[in-house]
C-alpha atoms as a PDB file:
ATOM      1  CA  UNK A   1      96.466  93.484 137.044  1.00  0.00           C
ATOM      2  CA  UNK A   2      96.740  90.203 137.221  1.00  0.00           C
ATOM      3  CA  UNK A   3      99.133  87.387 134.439  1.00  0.00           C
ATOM      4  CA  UNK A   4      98.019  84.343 133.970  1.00  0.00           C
ATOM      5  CA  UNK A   5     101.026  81.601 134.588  1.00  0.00           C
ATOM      6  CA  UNK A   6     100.636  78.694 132.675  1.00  0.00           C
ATOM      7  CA  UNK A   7     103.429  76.733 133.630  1.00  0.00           C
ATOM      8  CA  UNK A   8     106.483  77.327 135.829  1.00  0.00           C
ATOM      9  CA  UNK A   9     109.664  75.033 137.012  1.00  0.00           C
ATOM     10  CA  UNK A  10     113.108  76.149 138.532  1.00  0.00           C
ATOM     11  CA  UNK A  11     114.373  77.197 135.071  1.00  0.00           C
ATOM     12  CA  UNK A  12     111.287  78.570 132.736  1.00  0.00           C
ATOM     13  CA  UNK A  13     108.367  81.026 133.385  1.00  0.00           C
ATOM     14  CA  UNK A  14     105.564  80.661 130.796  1.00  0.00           C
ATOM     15  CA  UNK A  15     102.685  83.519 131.096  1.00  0.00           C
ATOM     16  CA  UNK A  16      99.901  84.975 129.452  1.00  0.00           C
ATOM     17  CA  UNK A  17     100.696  88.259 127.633  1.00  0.00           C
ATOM     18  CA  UNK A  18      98.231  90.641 128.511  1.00  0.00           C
ATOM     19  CA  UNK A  19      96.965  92.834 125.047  1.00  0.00           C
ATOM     20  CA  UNK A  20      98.272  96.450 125.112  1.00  0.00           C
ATOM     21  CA  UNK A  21     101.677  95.603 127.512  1.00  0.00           C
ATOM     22  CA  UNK A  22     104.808  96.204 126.368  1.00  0.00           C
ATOM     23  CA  UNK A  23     106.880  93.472 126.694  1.00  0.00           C
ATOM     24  CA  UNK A  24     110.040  95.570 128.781  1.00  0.00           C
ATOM     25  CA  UNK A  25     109.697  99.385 129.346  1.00  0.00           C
ATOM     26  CA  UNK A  26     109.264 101.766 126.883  1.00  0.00           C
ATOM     27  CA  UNK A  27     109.210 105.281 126.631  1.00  0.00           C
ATOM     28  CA  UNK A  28     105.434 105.060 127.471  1.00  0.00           C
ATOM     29  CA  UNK A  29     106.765 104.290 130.890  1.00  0.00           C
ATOM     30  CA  UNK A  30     103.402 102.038 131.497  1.00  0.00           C
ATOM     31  CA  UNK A  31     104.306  99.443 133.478  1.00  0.00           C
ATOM     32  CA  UNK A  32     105.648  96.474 131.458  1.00  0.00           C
ATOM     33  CA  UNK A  33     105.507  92.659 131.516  1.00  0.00           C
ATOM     34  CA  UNK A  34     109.129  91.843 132.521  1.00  0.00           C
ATOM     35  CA  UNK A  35     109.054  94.474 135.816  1.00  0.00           C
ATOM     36  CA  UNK A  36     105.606  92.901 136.798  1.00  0.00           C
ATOM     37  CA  UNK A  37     106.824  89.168 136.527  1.00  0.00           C
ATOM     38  CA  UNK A  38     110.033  90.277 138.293  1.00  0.00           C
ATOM     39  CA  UNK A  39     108.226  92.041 141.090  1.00  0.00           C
ATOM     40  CA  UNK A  40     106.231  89.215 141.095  1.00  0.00           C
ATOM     41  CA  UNK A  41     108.994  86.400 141.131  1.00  0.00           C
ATOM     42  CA  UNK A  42     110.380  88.589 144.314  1.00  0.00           C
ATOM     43  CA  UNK A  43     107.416  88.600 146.044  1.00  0.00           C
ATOM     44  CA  UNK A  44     106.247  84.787 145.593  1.00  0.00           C
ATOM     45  CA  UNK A  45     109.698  83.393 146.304  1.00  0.00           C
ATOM     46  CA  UNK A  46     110.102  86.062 149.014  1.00  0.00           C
ATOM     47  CA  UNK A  47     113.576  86.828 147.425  1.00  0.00           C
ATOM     48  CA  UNK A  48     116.234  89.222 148.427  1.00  0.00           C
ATOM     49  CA  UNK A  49     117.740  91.781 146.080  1.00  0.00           C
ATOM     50  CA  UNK A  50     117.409  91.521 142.461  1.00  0.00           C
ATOM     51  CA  UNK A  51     115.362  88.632 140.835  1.00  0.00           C
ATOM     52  CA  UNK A  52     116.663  86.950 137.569  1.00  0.00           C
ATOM     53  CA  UNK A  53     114.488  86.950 134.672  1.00  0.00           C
ATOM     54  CA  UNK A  54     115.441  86.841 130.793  1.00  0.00           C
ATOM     55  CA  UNK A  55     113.505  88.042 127.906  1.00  0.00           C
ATOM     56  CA  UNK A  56     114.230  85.943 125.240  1.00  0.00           C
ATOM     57  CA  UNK A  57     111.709  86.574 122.447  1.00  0.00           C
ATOM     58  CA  UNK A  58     108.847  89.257 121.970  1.00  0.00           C
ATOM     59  CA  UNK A  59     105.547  90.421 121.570  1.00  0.00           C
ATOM     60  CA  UNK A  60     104.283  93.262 119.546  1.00  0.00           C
ATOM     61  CA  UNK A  61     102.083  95.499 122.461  1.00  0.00           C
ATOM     62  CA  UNK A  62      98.633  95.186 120.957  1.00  0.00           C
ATOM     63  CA  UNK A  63      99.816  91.351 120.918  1.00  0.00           C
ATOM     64  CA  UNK A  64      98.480  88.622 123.868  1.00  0.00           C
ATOM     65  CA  UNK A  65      99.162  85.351 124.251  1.00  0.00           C
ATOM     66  CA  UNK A  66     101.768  82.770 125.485  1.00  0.00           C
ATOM     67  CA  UNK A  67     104.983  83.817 126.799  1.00  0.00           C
ATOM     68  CA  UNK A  68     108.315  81.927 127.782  1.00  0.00           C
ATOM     69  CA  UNK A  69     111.192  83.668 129.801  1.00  0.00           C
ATOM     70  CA  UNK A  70     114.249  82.348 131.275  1.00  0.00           C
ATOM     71  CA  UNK A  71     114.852  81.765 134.808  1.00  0.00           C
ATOM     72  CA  UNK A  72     118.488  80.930 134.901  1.00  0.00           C
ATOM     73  CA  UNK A  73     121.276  82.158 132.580  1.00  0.00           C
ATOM     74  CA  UNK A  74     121.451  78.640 131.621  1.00  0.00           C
ATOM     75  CA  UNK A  75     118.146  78.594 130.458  1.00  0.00           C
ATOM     76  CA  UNK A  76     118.170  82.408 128.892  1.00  0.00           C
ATOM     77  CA  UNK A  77     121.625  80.589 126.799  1.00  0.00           C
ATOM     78  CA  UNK A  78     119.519  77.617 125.750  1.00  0.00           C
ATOM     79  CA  UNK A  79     116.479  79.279 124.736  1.00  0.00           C
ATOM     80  CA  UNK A  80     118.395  82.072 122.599  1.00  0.00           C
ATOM     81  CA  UNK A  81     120.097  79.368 120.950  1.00  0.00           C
ATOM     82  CA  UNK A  82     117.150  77.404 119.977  1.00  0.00           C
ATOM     83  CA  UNK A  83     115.403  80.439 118.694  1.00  0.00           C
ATOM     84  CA  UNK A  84     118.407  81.431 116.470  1.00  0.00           C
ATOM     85  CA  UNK A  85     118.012  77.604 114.742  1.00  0.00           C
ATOM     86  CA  UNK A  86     114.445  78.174 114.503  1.00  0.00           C
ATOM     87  CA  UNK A  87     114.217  75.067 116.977  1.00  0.00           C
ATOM     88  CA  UNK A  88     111.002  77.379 118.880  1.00  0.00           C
ATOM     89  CA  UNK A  89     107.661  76.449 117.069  1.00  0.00           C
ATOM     90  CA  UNK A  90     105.942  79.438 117.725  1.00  0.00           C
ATOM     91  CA  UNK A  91     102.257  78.893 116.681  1.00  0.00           C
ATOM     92  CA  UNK A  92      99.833  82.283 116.144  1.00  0.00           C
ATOM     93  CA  UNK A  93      95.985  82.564 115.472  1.00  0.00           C
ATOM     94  CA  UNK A  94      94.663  85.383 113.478  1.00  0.00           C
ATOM     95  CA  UNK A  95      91.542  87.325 112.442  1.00  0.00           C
ATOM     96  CA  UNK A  96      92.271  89.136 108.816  1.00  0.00           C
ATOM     97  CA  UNK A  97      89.907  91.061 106.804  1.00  0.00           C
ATOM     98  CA  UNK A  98      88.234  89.125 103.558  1.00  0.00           C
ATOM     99  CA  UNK A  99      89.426  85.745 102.849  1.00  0.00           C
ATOM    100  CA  UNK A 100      93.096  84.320 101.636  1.00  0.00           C
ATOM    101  CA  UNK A 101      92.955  83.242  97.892  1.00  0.00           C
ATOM    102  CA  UNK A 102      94.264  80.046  99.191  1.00  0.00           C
ATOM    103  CA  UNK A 103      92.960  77.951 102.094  1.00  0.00           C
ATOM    104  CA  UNK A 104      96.522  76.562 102.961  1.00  0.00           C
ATOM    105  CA  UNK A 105      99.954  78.013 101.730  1.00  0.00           C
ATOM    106  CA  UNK A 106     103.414  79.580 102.651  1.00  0.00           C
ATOM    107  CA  UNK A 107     104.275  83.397 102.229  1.00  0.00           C
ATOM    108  CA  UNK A 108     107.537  84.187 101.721  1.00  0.00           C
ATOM    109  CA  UNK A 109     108.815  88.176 101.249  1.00  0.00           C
ATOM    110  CA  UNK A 110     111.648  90.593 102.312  1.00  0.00           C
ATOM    111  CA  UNK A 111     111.135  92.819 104.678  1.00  0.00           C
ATOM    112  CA  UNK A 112     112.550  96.070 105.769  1.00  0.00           C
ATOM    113  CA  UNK A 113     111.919  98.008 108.915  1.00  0.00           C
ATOM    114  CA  UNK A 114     111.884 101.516 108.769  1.00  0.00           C
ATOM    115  CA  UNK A 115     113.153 102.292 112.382  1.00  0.00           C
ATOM    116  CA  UNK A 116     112.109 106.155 112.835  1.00  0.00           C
ATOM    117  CA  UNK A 117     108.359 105.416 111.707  1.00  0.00           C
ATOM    118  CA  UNK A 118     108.587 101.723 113.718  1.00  0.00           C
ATOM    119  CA  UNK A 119     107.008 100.653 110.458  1.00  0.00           C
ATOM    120  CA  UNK A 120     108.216  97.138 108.197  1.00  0.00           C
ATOM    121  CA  UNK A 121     107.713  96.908 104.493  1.00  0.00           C
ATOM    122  CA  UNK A 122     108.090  94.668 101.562  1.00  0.00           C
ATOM    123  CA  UNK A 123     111.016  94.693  99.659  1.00  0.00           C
ATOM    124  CA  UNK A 124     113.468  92.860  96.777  1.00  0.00           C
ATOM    125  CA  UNK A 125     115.455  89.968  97.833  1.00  0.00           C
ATOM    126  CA  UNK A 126     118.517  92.274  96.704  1.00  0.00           C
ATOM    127  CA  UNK A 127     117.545  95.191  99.261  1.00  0.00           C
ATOM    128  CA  UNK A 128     120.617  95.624 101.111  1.00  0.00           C
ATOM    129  CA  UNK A 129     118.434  95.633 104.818  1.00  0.00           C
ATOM    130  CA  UNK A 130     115.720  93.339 103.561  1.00  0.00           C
ATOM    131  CA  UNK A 131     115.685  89.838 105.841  1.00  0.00           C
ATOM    132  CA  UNK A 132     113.686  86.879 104.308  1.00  0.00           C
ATOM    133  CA  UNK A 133     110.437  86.418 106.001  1.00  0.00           C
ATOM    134  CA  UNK A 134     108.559  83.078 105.930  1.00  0.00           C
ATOM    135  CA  UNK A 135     105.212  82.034 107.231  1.00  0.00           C
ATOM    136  CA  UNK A 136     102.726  78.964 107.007  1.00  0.00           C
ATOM    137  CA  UNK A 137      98.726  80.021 107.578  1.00  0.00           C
ATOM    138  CA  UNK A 138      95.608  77.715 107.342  1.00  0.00           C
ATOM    139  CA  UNK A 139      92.359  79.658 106.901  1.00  0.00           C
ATOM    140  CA  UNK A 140      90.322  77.495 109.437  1.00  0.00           C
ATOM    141  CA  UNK A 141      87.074  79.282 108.684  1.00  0.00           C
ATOM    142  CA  UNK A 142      85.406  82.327 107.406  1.00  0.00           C
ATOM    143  CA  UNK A 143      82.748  84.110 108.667  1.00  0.00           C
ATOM    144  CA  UNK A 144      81.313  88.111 108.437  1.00  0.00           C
ATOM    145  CA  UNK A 145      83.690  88.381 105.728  1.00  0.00           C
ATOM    146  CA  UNK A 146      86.870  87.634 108.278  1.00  0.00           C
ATOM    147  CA  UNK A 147      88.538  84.934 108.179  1.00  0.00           C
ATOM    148  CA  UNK A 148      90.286  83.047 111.426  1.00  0.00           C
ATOM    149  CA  UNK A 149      94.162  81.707 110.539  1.00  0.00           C
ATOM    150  CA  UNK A 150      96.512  79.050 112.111  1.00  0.00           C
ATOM    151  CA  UNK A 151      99.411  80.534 111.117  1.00  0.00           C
ATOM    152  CA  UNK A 152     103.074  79.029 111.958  1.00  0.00           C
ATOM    153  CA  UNK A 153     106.168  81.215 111.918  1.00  0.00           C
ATOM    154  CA  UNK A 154     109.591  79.799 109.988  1.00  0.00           C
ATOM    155  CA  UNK A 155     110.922  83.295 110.670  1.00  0.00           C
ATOM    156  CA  UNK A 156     110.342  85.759 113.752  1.00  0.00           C
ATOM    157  CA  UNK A 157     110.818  89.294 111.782  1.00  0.00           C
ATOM    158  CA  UNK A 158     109.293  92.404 113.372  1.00  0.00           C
ATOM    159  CA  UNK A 159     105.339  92.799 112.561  1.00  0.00           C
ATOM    160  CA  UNK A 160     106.044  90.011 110.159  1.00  0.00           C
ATOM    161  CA  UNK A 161     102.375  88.379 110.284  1.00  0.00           C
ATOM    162  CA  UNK A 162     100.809  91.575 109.363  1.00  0.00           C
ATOM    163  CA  UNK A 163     102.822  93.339 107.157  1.00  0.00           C
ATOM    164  CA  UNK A 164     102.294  89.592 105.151  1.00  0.00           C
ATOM    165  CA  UNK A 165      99.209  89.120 105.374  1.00  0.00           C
ATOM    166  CA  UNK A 166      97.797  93.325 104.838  1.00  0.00           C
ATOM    167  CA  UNK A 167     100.323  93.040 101.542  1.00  0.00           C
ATOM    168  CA  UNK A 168      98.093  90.714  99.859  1.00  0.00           C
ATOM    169  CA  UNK A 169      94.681  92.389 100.909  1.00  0.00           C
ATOM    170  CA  UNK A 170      94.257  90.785 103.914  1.00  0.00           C
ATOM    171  CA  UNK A 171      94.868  93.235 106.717  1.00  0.00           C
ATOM    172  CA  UNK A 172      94.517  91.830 110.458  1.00  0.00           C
ATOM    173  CA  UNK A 173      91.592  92.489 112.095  1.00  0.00           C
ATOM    174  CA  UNK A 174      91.465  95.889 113.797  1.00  0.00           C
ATOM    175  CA  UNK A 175      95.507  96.315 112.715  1.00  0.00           C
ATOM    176  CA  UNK A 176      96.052 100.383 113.094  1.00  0.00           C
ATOM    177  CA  UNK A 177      99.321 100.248 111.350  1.00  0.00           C
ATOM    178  CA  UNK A 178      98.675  97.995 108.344  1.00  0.00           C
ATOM    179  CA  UNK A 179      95.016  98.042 107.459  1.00  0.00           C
ATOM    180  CA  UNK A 180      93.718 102.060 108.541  1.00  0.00           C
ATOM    181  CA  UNK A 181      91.684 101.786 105.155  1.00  0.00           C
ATOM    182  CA  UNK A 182      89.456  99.107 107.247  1.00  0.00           C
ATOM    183  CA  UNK A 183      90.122  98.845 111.139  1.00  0.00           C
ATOM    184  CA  UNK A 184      88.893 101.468 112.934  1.00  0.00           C
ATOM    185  CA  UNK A 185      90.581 103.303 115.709  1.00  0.00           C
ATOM    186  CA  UNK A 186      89.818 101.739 119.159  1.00  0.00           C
ATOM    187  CA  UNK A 187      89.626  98.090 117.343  1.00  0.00           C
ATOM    188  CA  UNK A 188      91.594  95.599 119.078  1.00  0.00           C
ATOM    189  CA  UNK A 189      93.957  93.474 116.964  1.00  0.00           C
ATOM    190  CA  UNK A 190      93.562  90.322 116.328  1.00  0.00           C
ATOM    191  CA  UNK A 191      96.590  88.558 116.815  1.00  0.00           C
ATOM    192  CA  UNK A 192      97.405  86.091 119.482  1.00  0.00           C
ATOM    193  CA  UNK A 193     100.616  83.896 120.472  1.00  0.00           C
ATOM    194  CA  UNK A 194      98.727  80.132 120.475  1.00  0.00           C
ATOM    195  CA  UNK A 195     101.573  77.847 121.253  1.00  0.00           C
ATOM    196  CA  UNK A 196     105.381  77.763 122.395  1.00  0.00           C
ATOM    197  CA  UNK A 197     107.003  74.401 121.623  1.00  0.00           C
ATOM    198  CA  UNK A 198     110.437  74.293 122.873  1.00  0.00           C
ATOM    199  CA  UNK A 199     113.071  71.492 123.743  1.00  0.00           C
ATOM    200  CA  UNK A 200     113.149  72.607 128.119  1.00  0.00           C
ATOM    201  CA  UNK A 201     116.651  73.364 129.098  1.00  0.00           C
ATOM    202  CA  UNK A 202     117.939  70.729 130.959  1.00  0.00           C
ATOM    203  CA  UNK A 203     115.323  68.506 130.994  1.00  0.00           C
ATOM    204  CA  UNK A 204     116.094  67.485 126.141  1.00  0.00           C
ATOM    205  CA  UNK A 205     112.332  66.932 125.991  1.00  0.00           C
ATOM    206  CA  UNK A 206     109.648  69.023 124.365  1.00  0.00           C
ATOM    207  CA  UNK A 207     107.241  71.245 126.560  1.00  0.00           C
ATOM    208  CA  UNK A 208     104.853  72.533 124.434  1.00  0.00           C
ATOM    209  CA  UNK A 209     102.733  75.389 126.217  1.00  0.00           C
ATOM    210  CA  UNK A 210      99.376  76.706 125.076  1.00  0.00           C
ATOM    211  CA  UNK A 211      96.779  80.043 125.762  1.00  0.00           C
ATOM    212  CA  UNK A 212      93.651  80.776 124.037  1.00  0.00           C
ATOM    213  CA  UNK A 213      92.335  84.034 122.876  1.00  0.00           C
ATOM    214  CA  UNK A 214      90.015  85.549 125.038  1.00  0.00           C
ATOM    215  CA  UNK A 215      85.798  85.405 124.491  1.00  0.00           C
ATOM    216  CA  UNK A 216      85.798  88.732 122.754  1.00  0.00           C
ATOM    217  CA  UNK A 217      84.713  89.985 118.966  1.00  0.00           C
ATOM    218  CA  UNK A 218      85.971  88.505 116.617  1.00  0.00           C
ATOM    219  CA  UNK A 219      87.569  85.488 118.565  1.00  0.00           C
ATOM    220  CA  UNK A 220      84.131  84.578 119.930  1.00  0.00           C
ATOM    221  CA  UNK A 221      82.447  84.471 115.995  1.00  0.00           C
ATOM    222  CA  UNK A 222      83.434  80.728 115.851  1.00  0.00           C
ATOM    223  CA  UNK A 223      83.084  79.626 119.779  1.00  0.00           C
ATOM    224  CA  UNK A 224      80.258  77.529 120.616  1.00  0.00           C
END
């Protein structure tokens, strides 16, 4: 297996997820992203012992894309702080089933995760456990009655994209958990991390990291 490294300095590792890794180890016991890129840190650098490396935000597991971890506790400090002021533009492209009713707008709900099932749902604003949940999509085109989103995160809540977007009809594309009335098993999700804008650690200026979803169906309905 091999993750792609888009960009790397003394203080931040950015990658490309690979679909269908967990992001640390689970009780799958597959081998997970943070292991691999610490294995791999050891071996590049030729390091002795035990190699630092933060996670500092995640990834669902059916969930590729762009990555950033922390090299230095400095920069694990920095990055959790800018993530709990929302200061990390975090950037996702989506396939959903059907179209939006609205080419551009902002969905705002209360969610609730249901911990034993690993399953989120809407709820009232007065639901004791319910945390607000914001997002920003742009339907950039439609095609095969799917529709391809540019959608921007205000909030990072678990499964927040497509618990959203199935609760108003529009399930993700090959989603398992949110849309089994149209996905069929085996059907890769369509969800990918697009960008990672971030003020860099020590640096105070704004590094702004991008991957692209691979040249698969549906991604590949609107290439060319």
């Amino acid at each position: 297996m091999t993750v792609p490294i888009l960009y790397e300095d003394n203080h931040l590792l950015f990658v490309e997820k690979p679909v269908n890794m967990p992001v640390q180890e689970d009780n799958s016991r597959d081998k997970d992203l943070l292991s691999f890129l610490k294995e791999d840190l050891k071996i590049r650098y030729q390091k002795p012992g035990n190699v630092y490396l933060a996670l500092v935000h995640r990834l669902d597991r059916p969930v590729g894309g762009v990555m950033v971890f922390a090299k230095t506790s400095k920069a694990a400090s920095r990055l959790s702080d800018a993530i709990r002021r929302n200061a990390m533009q975090k950037h996702y492209l989506a396939v959903v089933r059907g179209k939006p009713p609205k080419y551009h707008d902002t969905l705002e709900d209360y969610l609730v995760k249901d911990r034993h099932k690993n399953k989120v749902s809407i709820a009232g604003s007065t639901h004791k456990q319910a945390k607000k949940a914001v997002l920003e999509y742009e339907t950039i085109a439609s095609s095969n009655n799917v529709s391809l989103l540019s959608i921007r995160l205000h909030t990072g809540r678990p499964h927040q994209i497509r618990v959203q977007f199935a609760s108003r009809g529009c399930p993700l594309y090959g989603d398992q958990k949110y849309g089994t009335d149209v996905n069929q098993p085996g059907q890769q999700i369509a969800l990918w991390s697009h960008t990672l804008a971030i003020e860099h650690p020590t640096k105070k200026e704004e590094i702004k990291i991008h991957s692209n979803p691979p040249n698969d169906y549906p991604w590949n309905l609107w290439k060319g």
